[in-house]
PDB file of N, CA and C in Angstrom:
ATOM      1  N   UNK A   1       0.051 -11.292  15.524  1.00  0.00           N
ATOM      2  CA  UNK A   1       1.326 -10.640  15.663  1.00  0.00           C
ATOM      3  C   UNK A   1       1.448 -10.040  17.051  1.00  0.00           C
ATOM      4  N   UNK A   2       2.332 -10.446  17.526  1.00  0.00           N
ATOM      5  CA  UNK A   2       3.248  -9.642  18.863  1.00  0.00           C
ATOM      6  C   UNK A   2       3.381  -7.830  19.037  1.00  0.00           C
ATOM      7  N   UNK A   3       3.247  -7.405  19.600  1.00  0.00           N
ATOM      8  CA  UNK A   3       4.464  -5.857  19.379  1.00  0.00           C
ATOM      9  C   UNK A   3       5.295  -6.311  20.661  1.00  0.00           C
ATOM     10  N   UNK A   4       6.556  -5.953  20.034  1.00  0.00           N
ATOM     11  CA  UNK A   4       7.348  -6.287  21.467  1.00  0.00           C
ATOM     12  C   UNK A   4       7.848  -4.429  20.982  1.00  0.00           C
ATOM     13  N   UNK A   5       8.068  -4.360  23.092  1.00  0.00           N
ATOM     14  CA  UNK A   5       8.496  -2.734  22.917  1.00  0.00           C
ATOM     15  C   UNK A   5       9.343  -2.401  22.232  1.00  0.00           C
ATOM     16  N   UNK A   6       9.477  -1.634  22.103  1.00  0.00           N
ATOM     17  CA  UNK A   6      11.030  -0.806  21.450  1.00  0.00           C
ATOM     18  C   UNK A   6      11.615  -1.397  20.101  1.00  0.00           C
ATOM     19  N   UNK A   7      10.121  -1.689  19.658  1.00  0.00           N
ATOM     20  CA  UNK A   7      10.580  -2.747  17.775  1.00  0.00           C
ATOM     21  C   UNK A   7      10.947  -1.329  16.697  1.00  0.00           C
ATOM     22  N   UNK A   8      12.151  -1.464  15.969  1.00  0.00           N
ATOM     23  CA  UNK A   8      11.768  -0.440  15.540  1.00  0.00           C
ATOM     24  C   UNK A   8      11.959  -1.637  14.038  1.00  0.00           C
ATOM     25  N   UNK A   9      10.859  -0.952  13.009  1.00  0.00           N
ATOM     26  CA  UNK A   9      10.832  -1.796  11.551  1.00  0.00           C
ATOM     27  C   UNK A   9      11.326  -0.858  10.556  1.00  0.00           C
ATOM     28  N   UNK A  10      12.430  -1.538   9.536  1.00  0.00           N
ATOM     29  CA  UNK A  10      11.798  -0.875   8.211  1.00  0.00           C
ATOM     30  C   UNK A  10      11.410  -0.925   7.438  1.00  0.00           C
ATOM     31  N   UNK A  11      11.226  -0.158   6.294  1.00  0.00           N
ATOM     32  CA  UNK A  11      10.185  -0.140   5.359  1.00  0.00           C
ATOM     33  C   UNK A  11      10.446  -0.488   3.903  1.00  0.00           C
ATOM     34  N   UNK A  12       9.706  -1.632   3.208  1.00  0.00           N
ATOM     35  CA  UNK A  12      10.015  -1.762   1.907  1.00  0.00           C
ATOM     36  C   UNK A  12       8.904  -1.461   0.829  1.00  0.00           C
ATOM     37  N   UNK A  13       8.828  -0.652   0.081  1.00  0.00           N
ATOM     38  CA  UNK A  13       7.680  -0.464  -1.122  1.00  0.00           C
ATOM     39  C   UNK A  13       7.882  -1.038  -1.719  1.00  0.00           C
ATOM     40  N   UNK A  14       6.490  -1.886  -2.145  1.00  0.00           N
ATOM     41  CA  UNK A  14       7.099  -2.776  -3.596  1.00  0.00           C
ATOM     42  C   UNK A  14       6.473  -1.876  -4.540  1.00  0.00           C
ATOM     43  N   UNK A  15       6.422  -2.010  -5.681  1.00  0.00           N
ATOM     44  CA  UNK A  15       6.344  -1.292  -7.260  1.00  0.00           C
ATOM     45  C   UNK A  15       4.845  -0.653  -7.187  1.00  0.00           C
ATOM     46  N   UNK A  16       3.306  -1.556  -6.584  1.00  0.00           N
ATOM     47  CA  UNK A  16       2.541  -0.593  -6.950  1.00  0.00           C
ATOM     48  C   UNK A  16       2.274   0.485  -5.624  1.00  0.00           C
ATOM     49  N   UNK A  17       3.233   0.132  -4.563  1.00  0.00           N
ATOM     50  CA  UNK A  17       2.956   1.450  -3.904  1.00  0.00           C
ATOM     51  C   UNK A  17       4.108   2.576  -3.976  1.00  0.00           C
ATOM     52  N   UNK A  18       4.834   1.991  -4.999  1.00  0.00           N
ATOM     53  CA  UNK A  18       5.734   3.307  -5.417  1.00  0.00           C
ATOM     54  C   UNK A  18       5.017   3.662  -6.305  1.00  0.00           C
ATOM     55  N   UNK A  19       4.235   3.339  -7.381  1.00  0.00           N
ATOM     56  CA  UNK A  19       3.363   3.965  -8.504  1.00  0.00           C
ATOM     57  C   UNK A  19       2.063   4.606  -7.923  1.00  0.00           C
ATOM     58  N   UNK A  20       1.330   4.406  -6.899  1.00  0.00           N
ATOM     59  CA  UNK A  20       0.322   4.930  -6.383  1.00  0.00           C
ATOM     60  C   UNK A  20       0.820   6.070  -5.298  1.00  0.00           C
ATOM     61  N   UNK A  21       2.077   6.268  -4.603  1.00  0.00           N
ATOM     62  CA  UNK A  21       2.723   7.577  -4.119  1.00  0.00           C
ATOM     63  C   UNK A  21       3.099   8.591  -4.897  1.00  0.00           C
ATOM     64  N   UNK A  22       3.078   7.865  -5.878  1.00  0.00           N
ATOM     65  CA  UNK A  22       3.870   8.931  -7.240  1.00  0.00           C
ATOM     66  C   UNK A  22       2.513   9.964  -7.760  1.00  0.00           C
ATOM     67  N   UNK A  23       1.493   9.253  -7.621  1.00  0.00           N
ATOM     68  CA  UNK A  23       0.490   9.955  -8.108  1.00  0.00           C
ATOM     69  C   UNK A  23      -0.590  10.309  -7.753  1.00  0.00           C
ATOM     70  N   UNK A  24      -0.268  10.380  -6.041  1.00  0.00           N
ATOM     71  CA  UNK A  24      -1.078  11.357  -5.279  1.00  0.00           C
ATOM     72  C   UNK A  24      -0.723  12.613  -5.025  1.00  0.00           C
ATOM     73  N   UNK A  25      -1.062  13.656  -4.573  1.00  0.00           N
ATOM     74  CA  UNK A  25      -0.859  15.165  -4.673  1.00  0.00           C
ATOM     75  C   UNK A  25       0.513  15.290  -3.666  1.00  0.00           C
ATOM     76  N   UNK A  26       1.095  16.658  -3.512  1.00  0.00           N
ATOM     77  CA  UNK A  26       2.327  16.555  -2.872  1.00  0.00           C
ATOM     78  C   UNK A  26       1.816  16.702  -0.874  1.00  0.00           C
ATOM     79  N   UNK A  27       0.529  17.238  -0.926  1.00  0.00           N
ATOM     80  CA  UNK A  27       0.438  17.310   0.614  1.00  0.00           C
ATOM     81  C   UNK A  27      -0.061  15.784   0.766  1.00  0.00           C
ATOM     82  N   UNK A  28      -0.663  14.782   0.273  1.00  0.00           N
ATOM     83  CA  UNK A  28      -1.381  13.546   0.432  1.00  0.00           C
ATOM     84  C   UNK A  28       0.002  12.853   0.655  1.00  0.00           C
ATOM     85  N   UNK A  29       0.848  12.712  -0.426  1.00  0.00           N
ATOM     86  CA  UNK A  29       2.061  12.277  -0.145  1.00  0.00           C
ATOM     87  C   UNK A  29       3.086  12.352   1.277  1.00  0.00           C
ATOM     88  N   UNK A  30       2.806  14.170   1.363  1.00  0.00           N
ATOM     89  CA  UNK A  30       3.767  14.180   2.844  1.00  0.00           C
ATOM     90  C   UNK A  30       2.915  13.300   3.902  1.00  0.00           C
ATOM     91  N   UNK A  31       1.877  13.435   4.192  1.00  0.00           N
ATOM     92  CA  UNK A  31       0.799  13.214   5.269  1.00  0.00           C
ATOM     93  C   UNK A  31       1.360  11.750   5.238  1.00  0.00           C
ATOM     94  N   UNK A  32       1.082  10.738   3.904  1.00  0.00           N
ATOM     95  CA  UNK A  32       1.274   9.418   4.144  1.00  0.00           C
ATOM     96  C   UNK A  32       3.127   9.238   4.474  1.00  0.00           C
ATOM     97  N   UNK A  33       3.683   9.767   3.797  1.00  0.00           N
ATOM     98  CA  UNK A  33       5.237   9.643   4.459  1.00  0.00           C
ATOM     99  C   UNK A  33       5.287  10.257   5.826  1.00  0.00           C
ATOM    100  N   UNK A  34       4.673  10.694   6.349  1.00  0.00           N
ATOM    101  CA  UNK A  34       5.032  11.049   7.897  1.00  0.00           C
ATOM    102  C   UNK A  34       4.299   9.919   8.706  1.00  0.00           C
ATOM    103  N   UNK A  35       3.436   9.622   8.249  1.00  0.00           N
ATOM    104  CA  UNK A  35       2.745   7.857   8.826  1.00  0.00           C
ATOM    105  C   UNK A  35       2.974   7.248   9.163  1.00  0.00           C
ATOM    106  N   UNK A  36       3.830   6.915   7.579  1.00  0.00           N
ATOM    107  CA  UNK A  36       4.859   5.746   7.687  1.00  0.00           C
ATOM    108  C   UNK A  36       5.838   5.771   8.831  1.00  0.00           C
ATOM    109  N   UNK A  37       6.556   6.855   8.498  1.00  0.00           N
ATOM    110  CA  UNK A  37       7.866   7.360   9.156  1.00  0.00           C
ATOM    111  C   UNK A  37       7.336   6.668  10.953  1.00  0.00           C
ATOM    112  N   UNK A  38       6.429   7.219  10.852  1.00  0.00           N
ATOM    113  CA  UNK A  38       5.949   7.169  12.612  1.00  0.00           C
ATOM    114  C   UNK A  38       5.534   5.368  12.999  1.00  0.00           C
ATOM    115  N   UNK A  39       5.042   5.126  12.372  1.00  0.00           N
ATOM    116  CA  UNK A  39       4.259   3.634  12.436  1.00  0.00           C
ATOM    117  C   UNK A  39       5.929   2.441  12.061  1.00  0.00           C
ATOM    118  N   UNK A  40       6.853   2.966  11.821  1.00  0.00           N
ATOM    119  CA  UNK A  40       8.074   2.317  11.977  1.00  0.00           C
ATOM    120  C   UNK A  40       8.882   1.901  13.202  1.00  0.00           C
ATOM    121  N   UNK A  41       8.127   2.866  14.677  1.00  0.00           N
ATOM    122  CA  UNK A  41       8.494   2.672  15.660  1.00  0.00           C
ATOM    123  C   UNK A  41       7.296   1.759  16.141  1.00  0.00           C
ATOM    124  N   UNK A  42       7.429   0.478  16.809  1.00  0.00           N
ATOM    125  CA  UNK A  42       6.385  -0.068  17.472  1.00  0.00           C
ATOM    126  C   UNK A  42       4.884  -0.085  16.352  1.00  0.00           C
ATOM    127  N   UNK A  43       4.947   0.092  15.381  1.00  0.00           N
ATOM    128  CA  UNK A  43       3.916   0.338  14.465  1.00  0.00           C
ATOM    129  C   UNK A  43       3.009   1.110  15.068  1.00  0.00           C
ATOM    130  N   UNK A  44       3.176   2.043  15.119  1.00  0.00           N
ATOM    131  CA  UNK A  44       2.298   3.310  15.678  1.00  0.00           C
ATOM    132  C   UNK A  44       1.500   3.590  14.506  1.00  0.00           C
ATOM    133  N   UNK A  45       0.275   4.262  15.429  1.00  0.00           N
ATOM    134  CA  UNK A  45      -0.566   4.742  14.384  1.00  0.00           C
ATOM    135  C   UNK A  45      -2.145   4.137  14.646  1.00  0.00           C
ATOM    136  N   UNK A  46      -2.939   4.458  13.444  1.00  0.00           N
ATOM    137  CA  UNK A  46      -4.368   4.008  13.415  1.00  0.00           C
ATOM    138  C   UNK A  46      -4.195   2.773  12.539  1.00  0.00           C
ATOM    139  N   UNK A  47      -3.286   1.303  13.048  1.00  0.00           N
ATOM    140  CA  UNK A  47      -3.231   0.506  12.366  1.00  0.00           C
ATOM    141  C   UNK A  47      -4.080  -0.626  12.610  1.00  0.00           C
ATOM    142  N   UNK A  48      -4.349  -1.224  11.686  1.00  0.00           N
ATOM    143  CA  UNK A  48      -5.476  -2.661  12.155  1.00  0.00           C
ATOM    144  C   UNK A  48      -5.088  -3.863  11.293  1.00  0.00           C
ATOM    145  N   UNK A  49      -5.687  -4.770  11.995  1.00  0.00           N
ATOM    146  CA  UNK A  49      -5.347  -6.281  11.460  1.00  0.00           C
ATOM    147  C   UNK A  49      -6.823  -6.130  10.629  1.00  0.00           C
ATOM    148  N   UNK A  50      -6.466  -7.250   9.227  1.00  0.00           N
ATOM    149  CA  UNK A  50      -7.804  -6.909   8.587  1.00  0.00           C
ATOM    150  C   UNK A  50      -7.879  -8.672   8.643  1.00  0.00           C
ATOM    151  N   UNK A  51      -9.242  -8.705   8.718  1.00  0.00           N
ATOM    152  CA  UNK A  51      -9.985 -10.342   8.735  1.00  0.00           C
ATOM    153  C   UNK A  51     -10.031 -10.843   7.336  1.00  0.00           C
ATOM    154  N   UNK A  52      -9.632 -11.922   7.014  1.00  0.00           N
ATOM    155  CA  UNK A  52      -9.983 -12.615   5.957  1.00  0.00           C
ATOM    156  C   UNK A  52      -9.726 -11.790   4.421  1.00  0.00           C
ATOM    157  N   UNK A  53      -8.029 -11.128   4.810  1.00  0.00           N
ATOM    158  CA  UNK A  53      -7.706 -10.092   3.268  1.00  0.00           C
ATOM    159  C   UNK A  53      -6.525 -10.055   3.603  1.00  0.00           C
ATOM    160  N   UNK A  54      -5.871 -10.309   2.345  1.00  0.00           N
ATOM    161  CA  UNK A  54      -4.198  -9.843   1.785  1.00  0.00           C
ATOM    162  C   UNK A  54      -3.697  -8.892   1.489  1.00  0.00           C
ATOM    163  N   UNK A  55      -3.262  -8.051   2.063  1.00  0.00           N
ATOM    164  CA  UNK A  55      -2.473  -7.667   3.001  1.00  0.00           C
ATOM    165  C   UNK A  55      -2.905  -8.017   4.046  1.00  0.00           C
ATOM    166  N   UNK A  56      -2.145  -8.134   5.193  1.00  0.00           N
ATOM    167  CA  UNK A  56      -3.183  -8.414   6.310  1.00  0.00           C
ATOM    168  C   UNK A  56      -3.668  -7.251   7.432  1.00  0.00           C
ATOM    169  N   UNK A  57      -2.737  -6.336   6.793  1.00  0.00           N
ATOM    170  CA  UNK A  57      -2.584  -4.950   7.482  1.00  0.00           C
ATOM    171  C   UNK A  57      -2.787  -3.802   7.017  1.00  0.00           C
ATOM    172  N   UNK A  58      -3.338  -2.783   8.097  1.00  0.00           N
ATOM    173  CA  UNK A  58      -3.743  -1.069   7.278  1.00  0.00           C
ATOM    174  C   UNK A  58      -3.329  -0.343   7.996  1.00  0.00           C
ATOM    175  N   UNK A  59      -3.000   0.497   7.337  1.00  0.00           N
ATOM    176  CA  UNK A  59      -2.754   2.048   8.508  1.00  0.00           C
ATOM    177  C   UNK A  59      -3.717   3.139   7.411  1.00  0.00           C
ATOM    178  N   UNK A  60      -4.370   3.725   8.120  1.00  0.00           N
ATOM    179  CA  UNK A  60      -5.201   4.713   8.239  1.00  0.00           C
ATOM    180  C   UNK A  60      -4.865   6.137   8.021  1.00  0.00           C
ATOM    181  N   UNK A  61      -4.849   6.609   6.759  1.00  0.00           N
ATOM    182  CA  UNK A  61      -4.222   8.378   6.904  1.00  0.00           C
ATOM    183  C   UNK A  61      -5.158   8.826   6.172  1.00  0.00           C
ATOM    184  N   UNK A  62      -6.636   9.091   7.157  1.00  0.00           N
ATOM    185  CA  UNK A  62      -7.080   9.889   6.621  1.00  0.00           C
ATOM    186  C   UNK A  62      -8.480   9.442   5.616  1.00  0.00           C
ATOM    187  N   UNK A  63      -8.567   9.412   4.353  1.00  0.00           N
ATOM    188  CA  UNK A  63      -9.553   8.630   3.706  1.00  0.00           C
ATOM    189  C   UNK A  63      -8.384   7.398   2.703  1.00  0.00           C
ATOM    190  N   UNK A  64      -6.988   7.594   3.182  1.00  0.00           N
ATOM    191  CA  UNK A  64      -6.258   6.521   2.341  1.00  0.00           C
ATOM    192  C   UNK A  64      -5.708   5.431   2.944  1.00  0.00           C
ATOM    193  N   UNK A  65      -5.699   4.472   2.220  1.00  0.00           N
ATOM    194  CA  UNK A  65      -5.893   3.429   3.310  1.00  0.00           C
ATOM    195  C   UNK A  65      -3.930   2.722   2.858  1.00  0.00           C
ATOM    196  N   UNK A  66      -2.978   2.550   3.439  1.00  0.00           N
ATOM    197  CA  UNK A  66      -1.647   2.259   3.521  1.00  0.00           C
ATOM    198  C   UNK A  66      -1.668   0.460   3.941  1.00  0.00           C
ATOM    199  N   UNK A  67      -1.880  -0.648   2.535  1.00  0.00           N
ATOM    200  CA  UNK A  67      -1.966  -1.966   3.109  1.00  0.00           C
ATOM    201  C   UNK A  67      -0.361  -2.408   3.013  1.00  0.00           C
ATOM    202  N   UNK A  68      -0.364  -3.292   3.742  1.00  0.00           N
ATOM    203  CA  UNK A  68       1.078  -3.945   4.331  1.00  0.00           C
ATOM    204  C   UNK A  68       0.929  -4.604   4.885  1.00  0.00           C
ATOM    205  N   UNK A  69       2.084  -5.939   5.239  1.00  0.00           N
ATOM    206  CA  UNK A  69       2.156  -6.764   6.034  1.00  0.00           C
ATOM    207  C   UNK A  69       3.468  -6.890   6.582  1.00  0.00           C
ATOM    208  N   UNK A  70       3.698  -7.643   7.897  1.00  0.00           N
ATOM    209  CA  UNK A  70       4.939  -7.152   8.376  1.00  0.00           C
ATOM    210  C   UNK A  70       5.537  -8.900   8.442  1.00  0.00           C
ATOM    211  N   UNK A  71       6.674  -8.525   8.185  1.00  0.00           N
ATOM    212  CA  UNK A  71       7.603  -9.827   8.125  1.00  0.00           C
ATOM    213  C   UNK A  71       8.984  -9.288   8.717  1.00  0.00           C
ATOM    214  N   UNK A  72       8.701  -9.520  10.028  1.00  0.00           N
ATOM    215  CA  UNK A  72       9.969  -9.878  10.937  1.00  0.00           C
ATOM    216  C   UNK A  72      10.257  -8.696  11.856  1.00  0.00           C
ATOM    217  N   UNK A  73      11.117  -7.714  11.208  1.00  0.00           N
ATOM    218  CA  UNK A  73      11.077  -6.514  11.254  1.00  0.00           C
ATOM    219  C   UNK A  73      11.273  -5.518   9.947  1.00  0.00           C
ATOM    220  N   UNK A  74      10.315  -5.856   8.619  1.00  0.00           N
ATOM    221  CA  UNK A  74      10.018  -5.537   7.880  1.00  0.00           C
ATOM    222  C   UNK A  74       8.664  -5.348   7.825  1.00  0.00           C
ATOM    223  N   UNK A  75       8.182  -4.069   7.376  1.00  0.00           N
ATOM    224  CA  UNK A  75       7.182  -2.948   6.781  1.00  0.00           C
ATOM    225  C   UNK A  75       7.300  -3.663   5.562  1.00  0.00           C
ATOM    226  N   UNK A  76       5.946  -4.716   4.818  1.00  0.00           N
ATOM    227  CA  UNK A  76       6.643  -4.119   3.407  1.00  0.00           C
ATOM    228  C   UNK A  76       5.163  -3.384   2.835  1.00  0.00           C
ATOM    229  N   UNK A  77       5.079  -2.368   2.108  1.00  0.00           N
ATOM    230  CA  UNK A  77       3.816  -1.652   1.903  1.00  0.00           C
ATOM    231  C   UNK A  77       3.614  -2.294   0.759  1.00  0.00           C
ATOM    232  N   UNK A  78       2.307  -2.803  -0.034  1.00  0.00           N
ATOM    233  CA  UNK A  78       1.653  -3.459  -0.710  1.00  0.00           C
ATOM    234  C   UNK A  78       1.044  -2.239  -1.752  1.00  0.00           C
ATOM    235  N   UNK A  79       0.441  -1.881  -1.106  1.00  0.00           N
ATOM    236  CA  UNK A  79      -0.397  -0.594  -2.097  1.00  0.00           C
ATOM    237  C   UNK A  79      -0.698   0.474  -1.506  1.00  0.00           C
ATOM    238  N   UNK A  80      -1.061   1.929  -1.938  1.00  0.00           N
ATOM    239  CA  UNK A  80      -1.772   2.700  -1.394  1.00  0.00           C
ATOM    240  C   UNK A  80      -2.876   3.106  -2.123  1.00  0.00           C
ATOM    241  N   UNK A  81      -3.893   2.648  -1.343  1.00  0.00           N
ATOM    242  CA  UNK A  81      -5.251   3.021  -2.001  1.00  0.00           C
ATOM    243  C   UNK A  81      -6.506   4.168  -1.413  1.00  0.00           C
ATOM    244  N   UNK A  82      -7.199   4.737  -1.987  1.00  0.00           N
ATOM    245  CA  UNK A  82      -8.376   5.370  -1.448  1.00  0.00           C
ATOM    246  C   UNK A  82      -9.574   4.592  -0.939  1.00  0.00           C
ATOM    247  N   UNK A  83      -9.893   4.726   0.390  1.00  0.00           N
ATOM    248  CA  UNK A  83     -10.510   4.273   1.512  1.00  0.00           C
ATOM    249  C   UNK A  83     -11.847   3.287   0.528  1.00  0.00           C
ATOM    250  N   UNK A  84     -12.419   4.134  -0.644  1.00  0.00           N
ATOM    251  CA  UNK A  84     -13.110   3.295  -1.068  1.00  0.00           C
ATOM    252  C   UNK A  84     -13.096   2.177  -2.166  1.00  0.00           C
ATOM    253  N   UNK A  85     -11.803   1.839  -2.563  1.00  0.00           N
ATOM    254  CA  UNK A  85     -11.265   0.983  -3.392  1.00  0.00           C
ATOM    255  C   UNK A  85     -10.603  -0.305  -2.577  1.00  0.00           C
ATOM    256  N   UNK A  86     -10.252  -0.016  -1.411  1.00  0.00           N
ATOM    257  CA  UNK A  86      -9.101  -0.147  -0.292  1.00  0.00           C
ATOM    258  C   UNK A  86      -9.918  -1.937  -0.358  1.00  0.00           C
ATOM    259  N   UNK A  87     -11.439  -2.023  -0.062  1.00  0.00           N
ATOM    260  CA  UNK A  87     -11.504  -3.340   0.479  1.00  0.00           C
ATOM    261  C   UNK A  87     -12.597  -3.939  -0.807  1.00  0.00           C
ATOM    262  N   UNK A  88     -12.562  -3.939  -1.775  1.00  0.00           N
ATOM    263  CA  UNK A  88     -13.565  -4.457  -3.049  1.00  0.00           C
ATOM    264  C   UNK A  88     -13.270  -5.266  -3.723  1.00  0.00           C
TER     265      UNK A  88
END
């Protein structure tokens, strides 16, 4: 994937990362919605390409791991998982 400057993306949750936001605590929640929010410009952030795994993408908040893949100028978030579930 490219970054071309000044990309700005947005964001689509599909169902299990609306069910896994729902049922993390309310500060875990803000932390990962301000992430997001930020990683929408130019995909900012502690994001990485992952080798040989679906999603193909992570962003990093912390010990939770935010997988996604980007299609076009679509975010779409896949899951949100804890750092040690994230790659098993």
């Amino acid at each position: 994937m490219r970054k071309i400057s000044n990309m700005t993306y947005t964001v689509q949750l599909l169902p299990d990362a609306v069910k896994a936001i729902e049922k993390l605590s309310p500060d875990v929640r803000r932390r990962i919605i301000g992430k997001v929010e930020r990683m929408q410009e130019n995909l900012a952030g502690d994001v990485k390409r992952l080798t040989n795994y679906s999603p193909e993408y992570r962003l990093r908040v912390g010990d939770w791991r935010v997988l996604f893949e980007v299609e076009e100028t679509v975010i779409v978030i896949y899951d949100i998982i804890h750092r040690s579930k994230a790659y098993g």
